[in-house]
PDB file of N, CA and C in Angstrom:
ATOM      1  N   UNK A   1     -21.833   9.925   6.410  1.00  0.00           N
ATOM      2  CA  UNK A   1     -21.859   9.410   5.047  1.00  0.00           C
ATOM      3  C   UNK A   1     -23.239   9.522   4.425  1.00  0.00           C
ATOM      4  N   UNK A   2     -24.230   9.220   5.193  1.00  0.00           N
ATOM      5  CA  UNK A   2     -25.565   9.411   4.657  1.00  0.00           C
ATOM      6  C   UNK A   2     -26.031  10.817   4.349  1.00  0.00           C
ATOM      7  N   UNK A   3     -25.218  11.871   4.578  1.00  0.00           N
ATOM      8  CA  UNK A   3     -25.772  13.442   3.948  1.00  0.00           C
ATOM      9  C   UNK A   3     -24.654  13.482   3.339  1.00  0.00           C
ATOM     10  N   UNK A   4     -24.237  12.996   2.225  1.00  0.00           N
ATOM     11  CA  UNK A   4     -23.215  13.280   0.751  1.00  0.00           C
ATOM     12  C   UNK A   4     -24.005  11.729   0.183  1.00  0.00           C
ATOM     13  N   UNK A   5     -25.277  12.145  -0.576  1.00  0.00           N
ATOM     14  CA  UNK A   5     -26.245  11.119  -0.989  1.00  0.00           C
ATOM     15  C   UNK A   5     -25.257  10.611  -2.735  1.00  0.00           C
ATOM     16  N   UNK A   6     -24.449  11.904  -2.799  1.00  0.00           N
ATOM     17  CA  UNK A   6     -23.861  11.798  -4.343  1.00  0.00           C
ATOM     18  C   UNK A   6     -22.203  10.428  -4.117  1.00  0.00           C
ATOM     19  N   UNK A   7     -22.028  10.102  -3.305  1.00  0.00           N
ATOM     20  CA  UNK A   7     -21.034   8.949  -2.889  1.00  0.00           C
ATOM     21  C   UNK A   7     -21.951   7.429  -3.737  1.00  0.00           C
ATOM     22  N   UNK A   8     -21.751   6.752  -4.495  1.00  0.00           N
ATOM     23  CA  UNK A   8     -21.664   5.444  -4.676  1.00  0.00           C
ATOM     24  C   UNK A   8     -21.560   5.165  -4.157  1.00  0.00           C
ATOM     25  N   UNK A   9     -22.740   4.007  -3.622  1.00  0.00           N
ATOM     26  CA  UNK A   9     -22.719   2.714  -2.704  1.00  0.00           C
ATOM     27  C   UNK A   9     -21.460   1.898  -2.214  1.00  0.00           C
ATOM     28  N   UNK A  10     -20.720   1.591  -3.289  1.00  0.00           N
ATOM     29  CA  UNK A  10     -19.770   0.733  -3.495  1.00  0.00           C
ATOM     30  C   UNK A  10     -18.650   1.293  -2.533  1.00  0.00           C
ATOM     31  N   UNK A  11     -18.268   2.836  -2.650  1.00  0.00           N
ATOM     32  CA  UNK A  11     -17.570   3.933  -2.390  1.00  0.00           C
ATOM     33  C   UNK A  11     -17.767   3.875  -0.694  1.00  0.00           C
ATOM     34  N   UNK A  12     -18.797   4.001  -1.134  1.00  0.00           N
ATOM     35  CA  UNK A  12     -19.605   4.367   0.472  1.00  0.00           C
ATOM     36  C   UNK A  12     -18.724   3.245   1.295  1.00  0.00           C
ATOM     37  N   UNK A  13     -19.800   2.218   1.437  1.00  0.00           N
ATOM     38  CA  UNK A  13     -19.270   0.856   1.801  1.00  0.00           C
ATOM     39  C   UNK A  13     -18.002   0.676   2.099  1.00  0.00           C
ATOM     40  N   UNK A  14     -17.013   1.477   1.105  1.00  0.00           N
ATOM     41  CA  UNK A  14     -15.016   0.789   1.495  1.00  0.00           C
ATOM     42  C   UNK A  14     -14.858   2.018   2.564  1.00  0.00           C
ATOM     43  N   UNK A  15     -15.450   3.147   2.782  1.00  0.00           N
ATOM     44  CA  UNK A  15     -15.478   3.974   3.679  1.00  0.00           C
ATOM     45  C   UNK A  15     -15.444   3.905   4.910  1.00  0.00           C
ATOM     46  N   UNK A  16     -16.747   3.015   4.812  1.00  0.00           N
ATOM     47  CA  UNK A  16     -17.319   2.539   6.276  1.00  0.00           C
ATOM     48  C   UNK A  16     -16.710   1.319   6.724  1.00  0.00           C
ATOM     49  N   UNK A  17     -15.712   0.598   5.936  1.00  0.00           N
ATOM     50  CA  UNK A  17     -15.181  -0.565   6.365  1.00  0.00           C
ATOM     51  C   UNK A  17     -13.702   0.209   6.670  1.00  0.00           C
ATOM     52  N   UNK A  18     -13.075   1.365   5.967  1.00  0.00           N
ATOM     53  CA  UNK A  18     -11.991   1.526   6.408  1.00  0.00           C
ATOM     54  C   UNK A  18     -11.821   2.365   7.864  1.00  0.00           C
ATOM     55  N   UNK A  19     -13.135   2.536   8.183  1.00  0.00           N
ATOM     56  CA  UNK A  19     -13.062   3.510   8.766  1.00  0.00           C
ATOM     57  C   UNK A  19     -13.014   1.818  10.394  1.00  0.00           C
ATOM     58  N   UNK A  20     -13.489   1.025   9.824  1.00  0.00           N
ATOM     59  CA  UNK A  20     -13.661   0.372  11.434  1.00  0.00           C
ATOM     60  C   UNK A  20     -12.403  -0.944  10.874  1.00  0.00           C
ATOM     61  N   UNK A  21     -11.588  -0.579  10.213  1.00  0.00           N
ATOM     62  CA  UNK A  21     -10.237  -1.560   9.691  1.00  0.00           C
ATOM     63  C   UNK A  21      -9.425  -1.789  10.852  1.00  0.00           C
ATOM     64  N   UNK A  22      -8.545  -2.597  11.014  1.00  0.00           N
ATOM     65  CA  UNK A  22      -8.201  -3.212  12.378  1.00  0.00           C
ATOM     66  C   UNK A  22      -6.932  -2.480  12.247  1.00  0.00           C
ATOM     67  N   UNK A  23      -6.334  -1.944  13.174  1.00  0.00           N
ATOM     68  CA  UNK A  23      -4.962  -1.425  13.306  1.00  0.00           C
ATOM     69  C   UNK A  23      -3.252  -2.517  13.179  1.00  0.00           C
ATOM     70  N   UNK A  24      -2.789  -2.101  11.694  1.00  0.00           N
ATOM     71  CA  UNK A  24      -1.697  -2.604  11.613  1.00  0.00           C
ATOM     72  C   UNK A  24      -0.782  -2.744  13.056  1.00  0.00           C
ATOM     73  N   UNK A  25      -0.271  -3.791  13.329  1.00  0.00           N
ATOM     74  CA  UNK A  25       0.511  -3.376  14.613  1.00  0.00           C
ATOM     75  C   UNK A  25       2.184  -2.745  14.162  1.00  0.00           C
ATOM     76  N   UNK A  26       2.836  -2.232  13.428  1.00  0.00           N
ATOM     77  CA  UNK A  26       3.407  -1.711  13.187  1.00  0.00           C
ATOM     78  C   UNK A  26       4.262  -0.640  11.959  1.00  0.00           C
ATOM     79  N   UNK A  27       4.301   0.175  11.737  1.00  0.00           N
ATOM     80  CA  UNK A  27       4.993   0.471  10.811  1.00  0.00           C
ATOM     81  C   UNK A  27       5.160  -0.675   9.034  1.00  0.00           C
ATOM     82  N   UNK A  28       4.567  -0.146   8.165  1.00  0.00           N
ATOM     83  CA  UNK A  28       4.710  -0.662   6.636  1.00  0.00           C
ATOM     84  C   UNK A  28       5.305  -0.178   5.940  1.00  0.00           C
ATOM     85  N   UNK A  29       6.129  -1.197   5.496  1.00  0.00           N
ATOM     86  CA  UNK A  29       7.286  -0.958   4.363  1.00  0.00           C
ATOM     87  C   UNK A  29       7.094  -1.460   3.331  1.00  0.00           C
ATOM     88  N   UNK A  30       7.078  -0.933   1.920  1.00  0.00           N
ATOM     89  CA  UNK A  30       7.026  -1.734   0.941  1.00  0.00           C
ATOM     90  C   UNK A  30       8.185  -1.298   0.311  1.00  0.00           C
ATOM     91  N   UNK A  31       9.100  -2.725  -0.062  1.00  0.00           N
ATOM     92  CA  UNK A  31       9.979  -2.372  -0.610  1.00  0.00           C
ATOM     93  C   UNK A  31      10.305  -3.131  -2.146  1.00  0.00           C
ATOM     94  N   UNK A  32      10.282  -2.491  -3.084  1.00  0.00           N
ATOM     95  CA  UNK A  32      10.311  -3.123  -4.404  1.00  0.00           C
ATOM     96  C   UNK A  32      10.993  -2.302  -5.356  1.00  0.00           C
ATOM     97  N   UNK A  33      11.159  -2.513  -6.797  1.00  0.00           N
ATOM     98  CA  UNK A  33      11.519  -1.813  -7.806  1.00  0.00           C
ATOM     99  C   UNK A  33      10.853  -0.917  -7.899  1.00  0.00           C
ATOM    100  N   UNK A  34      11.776   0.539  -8.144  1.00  0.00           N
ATOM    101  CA  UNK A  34      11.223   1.626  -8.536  1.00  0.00           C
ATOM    102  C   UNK A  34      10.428   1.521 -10.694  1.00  0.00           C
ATOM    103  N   UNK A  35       9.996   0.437 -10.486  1.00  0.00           N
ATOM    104  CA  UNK A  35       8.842   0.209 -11.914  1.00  0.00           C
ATOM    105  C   UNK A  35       7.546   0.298 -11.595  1.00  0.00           C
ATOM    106  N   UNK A  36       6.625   0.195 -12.437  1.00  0.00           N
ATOM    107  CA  UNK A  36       4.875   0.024 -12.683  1.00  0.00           C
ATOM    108  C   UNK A  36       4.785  -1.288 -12.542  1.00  0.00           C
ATOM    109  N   UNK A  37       5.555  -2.422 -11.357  1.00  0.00           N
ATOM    110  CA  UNK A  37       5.194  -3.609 -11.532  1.00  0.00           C
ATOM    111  C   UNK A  37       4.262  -4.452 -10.743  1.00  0.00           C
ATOM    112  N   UNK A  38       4.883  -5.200  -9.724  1.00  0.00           N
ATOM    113  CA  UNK A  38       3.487  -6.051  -9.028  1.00  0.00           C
ATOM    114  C   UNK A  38       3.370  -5.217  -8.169  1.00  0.00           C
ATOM    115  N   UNK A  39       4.209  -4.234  -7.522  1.00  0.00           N
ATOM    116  CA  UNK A  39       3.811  -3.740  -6.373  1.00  0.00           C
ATOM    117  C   UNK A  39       3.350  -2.039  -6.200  1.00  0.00           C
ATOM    118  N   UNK A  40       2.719  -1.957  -7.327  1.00  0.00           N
ATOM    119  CA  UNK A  40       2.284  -0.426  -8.332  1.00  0.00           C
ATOM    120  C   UNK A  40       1.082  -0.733  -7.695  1.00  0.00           C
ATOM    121  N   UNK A  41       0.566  -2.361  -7.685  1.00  0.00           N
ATOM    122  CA  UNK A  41      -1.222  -2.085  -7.231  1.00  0.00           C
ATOM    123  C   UNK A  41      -1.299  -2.171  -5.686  1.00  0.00           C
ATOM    124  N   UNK A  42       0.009  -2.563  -4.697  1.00  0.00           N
ATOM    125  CA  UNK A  42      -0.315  -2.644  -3.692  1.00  0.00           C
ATOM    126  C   UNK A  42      -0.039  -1.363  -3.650  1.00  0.00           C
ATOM    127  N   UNK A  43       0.939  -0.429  -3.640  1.00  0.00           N
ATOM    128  CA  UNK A  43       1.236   0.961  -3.379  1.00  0.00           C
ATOM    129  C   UNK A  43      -0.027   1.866  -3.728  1.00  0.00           C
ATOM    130  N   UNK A  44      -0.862   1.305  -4.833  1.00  0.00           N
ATOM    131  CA  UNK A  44      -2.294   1.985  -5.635  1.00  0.00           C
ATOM    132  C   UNK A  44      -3.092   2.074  -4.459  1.00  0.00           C
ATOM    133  N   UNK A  45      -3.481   0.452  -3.674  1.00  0.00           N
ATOM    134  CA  UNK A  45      -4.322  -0.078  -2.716  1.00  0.00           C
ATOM    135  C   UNK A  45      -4.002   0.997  -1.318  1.00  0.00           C
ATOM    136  N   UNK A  46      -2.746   0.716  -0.637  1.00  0.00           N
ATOM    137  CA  UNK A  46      -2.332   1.495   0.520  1.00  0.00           C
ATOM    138  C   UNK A  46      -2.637   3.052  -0.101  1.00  0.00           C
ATOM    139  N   UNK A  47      -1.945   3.668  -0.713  1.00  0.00           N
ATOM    140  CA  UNK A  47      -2.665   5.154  -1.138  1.00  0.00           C
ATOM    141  C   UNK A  47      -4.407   5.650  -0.835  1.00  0.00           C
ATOM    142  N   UNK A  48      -5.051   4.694  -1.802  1.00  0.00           N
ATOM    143  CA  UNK A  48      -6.583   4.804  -2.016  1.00  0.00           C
ATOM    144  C   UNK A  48      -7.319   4.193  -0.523  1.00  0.00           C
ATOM    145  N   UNK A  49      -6.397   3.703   0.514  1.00  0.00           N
ATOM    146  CA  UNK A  49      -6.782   2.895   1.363  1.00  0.00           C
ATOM    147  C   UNK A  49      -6.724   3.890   2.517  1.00  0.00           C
ATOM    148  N   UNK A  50      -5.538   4.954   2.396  1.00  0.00           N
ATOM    149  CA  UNK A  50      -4.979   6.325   3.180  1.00  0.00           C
ATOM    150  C   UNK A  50      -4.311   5.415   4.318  1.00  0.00           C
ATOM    151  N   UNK A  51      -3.452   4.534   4.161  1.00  0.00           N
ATOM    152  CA  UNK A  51      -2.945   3.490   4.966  1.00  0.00           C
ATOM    153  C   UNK A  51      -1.503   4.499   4.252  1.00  0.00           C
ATOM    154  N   UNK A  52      -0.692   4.464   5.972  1.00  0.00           N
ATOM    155  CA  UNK A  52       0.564   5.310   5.569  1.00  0.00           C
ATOM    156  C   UNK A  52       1.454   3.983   5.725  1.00  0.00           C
ATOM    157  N   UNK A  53       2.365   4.371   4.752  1.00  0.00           N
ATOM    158  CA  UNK A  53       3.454   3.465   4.438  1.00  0.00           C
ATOM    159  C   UNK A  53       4.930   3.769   4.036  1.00  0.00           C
ATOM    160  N   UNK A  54       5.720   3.121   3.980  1.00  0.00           N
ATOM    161  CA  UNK A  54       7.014   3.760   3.566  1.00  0.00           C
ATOM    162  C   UNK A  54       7.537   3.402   2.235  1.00  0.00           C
ATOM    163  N   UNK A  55       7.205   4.277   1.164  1.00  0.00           N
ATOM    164  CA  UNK A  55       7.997   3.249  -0.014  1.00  0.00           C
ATOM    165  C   UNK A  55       9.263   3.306  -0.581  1.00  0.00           C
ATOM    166  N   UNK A  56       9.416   2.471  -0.495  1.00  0.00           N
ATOM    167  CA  UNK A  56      11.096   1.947  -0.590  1.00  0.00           C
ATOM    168  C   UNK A  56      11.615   1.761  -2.062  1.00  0.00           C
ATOM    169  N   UNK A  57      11.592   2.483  -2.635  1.00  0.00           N
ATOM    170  CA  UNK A  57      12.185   2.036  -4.612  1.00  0.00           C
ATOM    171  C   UNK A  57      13.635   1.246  -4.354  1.00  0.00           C
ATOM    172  N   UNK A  58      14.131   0.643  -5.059  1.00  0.00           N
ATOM    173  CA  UNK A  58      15.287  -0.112  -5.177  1.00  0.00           C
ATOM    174  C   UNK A  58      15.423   0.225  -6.397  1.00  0.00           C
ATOM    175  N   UNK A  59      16.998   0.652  -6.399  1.00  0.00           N
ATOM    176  CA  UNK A  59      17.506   0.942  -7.676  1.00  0.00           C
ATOM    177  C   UNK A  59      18.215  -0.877  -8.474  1.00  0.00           C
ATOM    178  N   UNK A  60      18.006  -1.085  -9.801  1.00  0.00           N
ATOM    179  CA  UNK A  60      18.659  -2.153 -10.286  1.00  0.00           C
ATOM    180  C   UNK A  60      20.438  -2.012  -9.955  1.00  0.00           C
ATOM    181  N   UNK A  61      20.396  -1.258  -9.710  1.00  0.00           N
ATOM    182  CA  UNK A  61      22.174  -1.148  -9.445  1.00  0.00           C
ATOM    183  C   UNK A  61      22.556  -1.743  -7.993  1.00  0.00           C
ATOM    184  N   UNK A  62      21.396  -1.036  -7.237  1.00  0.00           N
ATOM    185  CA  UNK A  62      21.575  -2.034  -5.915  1.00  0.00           C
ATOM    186  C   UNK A  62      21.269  -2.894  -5.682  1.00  0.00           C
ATOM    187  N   UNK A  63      20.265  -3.882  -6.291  1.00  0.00           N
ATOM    188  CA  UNK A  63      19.869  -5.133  -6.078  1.00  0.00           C
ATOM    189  C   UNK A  63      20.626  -6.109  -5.757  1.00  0.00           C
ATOM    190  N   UNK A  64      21.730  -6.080  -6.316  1.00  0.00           N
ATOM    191  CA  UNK A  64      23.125  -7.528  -6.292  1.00  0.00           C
ATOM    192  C   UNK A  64      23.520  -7.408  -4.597  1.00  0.00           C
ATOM    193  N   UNK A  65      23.427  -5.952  -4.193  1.00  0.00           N
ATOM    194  CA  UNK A  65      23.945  -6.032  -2.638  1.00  0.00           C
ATOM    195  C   UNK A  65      23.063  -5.712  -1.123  1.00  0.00           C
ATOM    196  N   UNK A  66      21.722  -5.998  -2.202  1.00  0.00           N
ATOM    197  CA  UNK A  66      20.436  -6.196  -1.219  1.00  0.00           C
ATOM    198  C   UNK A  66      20.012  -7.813  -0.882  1.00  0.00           C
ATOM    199  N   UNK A  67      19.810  -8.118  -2.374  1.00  0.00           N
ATOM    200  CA  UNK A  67      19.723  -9.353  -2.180  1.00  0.00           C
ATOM    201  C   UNK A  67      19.954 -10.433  -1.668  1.00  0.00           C
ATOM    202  N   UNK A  68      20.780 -10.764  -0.729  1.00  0.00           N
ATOM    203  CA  UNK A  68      21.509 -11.736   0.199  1.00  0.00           C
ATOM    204  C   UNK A  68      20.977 -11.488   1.497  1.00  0.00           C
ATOM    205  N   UNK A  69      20.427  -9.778   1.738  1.00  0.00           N
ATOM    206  CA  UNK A  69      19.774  -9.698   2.956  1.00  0.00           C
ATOM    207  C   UNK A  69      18.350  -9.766   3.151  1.00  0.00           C
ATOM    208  N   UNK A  70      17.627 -10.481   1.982  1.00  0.00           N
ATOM    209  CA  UNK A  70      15.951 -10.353   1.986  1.00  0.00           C
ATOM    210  C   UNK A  70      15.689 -11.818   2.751  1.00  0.00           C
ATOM    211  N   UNK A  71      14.672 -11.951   2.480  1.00  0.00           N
ATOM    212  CA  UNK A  71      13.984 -13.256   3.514  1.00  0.00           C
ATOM    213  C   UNK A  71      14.375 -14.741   2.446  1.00  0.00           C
ATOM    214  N   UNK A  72      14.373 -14.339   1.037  1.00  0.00           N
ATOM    215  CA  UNK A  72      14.564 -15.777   0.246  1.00  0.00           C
ATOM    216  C   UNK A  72      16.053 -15.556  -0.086  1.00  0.00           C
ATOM    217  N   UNK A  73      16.645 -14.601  -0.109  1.00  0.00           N
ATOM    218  CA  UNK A  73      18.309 -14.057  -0.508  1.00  0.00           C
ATOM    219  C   UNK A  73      18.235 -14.542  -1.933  1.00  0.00           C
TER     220      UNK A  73
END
């Protein structure tokens, strides 16, 4: 990191922290509406983070017969 002097500090820094980030213990799923909504910035975060994940869109049509199987139903 220190010979690419043109990296921002700031930049730098999330580099060097992702690089010593603690290992998820399994497989990530995010599963939400296929919209730009709350979970646009976690999907933003995991992307920019290079954290692999699975994303899961839910169509509004299926929701009525998902819903009963989530954690709050």
């Amino acid at each position: 990191l220190n010979s690419q002097p043109d990296i921002p500090t700031p930049l730098r820094a999330a580099v060097i922290r992702r690089s010593s980030a603690m290992a998820f213990p399994g497989p990530i799923k995010l599963t939400y509406f296929g919209i730009e909504g709350v979970a646009e910035k976690v999907r933003l975060a995991l992307v920019l983070g290079g954290v692999d994940f699975e994303d899961d869109r839910v169509d509004f049509k299926d929701w009525p017969a998902l819903k009963p199987t989530t954690k709050y139903g």
